[in-house]
N, C-alpha and C. Protein backbone atom coordinates (compact mmCIF):
# COMPACT_ATOMS: atom_id res chain seq x y z
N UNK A 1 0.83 -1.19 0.00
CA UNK A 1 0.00 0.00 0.00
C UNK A 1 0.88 1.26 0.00
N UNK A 2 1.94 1.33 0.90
CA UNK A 2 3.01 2.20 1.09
C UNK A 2 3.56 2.40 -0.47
N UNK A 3 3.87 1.65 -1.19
CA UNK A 3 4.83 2.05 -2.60
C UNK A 3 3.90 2.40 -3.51
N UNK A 4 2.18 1.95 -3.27
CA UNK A 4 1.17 2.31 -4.15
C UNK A 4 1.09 3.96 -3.65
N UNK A 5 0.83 4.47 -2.44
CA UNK A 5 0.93 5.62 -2.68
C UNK A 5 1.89 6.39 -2.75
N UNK A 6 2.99 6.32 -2.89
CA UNK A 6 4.12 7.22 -3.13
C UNK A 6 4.65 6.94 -4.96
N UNK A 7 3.98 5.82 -5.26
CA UNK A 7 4.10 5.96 -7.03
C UNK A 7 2.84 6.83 -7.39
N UNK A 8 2.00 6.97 -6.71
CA UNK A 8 1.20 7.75 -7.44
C UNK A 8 1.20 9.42 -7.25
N UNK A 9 1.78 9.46 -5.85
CA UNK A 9 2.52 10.79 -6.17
C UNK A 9 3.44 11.09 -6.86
N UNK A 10 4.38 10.18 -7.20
CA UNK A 10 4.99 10.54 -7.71
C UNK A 10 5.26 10.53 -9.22
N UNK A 11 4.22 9.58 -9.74
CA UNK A 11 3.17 10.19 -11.13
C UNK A 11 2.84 11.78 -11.16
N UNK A 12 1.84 11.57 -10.32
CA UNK A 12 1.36 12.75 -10.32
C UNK A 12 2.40 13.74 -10.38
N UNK A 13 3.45 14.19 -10.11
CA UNK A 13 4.02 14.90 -10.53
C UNK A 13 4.72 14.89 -11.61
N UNK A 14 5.19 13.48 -11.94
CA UNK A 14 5.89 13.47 -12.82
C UNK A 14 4.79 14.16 -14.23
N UNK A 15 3.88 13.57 -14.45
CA UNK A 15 2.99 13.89 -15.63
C UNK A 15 2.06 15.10 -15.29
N UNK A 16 2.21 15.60 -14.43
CA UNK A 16 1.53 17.30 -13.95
C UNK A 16 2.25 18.16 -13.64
N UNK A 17 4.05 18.20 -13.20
CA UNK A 17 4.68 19.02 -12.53
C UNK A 17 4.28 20.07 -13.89
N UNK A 18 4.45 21.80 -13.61
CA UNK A 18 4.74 22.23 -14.73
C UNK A 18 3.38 22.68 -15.36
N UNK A 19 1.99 22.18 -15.31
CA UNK A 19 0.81 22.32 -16.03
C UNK A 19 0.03 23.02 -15.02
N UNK A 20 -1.09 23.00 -15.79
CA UNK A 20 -2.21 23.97 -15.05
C UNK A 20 -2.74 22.71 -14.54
N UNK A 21 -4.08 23.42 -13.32
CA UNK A 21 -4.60 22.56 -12.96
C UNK A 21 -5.48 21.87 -13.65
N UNK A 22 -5.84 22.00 -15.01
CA UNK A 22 -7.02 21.63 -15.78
C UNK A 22 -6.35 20.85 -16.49
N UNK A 23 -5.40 20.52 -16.70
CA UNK A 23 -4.22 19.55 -17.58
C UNK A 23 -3.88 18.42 -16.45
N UNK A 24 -3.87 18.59 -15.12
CA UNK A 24 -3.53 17.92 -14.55
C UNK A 24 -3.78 16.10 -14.68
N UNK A 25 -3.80 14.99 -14.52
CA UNK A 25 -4.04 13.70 -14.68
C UNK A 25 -4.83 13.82 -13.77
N UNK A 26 -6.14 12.78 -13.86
CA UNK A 26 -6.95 13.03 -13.16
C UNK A 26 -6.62 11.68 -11.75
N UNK A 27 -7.78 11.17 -10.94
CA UNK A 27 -7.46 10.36 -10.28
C UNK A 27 -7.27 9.22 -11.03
N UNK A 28 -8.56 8.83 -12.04
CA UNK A 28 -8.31 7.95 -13.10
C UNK A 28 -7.66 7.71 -13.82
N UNK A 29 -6.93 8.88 -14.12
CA UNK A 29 -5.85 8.45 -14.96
C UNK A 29 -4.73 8.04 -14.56
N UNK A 30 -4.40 8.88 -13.39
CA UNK A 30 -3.19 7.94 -12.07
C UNK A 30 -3.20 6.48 -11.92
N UNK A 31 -4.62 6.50 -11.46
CA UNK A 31 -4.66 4.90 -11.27
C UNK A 31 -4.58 3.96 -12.54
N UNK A 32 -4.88 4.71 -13.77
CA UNK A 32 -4.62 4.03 -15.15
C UNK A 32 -2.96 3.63 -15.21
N UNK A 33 -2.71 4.56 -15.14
CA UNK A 33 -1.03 4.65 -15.34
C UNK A 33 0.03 3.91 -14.47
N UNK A 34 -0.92 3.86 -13.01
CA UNK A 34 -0.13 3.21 -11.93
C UNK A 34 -0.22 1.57 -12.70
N UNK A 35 -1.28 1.28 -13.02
CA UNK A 35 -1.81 -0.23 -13.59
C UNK A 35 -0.86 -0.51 -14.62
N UNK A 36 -0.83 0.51 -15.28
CA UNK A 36 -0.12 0.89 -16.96
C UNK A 36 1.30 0.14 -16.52
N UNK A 37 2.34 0.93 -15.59
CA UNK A 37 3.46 0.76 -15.33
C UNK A 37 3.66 -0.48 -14.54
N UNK A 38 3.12 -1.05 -14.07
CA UNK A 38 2.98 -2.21 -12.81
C UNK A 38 2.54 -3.30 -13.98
N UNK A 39 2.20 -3.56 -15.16
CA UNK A 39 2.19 -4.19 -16.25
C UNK A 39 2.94 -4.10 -17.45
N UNK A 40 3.12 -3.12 -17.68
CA UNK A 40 4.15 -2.87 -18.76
C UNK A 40 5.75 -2.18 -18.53
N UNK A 41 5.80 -1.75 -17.31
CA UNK A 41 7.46 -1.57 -17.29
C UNK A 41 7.50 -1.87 -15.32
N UNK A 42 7.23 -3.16 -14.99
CA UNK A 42 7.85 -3.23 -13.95
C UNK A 42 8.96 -3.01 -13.33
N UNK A 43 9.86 -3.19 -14.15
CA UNK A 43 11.73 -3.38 -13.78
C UNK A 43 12.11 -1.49 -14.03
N UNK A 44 11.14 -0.37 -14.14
CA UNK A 44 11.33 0.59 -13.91
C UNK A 44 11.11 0.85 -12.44
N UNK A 45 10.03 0.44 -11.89
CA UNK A 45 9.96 0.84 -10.57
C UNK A 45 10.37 1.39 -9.63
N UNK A 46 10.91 1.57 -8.70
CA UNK A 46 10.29 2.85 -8.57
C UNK A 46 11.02 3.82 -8.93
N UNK A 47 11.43 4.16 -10.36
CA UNK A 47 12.43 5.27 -10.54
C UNK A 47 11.08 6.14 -11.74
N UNK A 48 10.52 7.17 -11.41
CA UNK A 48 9.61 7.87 -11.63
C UNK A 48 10.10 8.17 -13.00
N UNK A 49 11.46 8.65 -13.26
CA UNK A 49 11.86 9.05 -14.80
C UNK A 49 11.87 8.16 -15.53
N UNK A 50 12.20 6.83 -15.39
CA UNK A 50 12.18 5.75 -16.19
C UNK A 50 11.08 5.11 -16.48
N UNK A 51 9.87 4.84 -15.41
CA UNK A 51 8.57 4.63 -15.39
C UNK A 51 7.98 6.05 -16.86
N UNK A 52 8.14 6.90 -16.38
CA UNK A 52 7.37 7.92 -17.62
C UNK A 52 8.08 7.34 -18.90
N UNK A 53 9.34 7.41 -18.86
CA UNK A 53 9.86 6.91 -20.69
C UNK A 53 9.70 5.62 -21.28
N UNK A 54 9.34 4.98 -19.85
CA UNK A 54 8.67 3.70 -20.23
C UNK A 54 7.26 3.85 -20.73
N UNK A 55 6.45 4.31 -20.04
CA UNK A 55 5.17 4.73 -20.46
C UNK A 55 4.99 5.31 -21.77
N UNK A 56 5.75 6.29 -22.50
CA UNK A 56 5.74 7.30 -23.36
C UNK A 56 6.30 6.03 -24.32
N UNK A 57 7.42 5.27 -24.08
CA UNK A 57 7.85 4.50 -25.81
C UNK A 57 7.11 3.40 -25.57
N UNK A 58 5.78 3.13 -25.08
CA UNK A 58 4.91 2.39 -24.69
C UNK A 58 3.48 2.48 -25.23
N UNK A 59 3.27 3.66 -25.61
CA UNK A 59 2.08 4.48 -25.64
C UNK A 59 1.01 3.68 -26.68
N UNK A 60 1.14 2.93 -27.49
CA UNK A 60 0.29 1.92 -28.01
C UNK A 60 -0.52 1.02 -27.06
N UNK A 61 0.48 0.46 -26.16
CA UNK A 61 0.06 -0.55 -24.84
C UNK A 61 -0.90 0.48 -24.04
N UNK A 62 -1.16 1.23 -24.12
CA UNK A 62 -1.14 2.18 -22.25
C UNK A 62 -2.97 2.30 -22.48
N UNK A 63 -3.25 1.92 -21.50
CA UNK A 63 -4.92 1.93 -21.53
C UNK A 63 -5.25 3.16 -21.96
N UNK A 64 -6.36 3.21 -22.13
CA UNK A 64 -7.28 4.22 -22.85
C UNK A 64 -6.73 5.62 -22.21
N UNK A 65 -7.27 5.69 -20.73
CA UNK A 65 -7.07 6.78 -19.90
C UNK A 65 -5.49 7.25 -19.47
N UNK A 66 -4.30 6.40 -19.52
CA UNK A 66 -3.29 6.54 -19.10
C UNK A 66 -2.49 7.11 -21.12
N UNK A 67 -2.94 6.62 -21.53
CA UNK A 67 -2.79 7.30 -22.76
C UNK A 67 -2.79 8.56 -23.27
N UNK A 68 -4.29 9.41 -22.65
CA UNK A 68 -4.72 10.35 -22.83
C UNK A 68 -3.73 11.76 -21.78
N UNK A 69 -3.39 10.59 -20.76
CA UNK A 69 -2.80 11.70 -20.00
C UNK A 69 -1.08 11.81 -20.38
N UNK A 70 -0.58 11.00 -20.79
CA UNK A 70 0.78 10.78 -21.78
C UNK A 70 0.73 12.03 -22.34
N UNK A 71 -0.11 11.70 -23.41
CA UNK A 71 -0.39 12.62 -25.05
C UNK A 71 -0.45 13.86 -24.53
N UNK A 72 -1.06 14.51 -23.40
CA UNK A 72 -1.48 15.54 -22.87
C UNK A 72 -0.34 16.39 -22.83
N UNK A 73 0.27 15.52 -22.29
CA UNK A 73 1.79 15.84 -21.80
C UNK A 73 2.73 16.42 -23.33
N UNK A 74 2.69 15.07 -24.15
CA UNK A 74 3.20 15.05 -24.96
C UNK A 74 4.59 14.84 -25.21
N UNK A 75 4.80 13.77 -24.19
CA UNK A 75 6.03 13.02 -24.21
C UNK A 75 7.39 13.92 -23.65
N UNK A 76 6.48 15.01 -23.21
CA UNK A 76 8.15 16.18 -23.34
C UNK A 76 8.52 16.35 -21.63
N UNK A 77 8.38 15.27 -20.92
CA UNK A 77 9.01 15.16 -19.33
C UNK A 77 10.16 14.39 -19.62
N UNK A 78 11.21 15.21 -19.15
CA UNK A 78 12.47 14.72 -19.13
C UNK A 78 13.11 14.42 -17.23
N UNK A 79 14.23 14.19 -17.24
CA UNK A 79 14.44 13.60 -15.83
C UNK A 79 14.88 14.90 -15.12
N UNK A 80 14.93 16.13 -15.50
CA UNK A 80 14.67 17.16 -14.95
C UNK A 80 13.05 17.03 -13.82
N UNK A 81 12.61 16.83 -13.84
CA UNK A 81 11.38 16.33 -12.87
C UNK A 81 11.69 15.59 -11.83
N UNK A 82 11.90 16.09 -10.52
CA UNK A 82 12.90 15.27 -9.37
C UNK A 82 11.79 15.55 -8.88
């Protein structure tokens, strides 16, 4: 439960640091993405920059909602995001 919520903060920033609040990922889409990464790039874990570039050269795989919040982004989070 402990690493579930500190990946999703730390989603959440990773794919919101930087945006408005109306861009932000929503809860659904967190939890999309948390699912997203915990299936498709486990062996990133818990390194938040590698989890996103995993996600992003992934973006075919990534459910509906964890997709939308990627694209939003538009792939342009780099590991400048601590």
């Amino acid at each position: 439960m402990f690493y579930r919520v500190v990946f999703a903060l730390a989603l959440l920033l990773c794919l919101g640091a930087g945006q408005s609040r109306a861009s932000e990922p929503s809860q659904d889409e967190q939890n999309a993405c948390f699912n997203d990464a915990q299936r498709i790039c486990p062996e990133t874990i818990p390194d938040r920059d590698r989890v996103y570039k995993c996600l992003v050269s992934n973006r075919p795989r990534l459910s509906r909602l964890c997709r939308v919040a990627v694209e939003r982004d538009g792939g342009s989070r780099t590991t400048r995001v601590r």
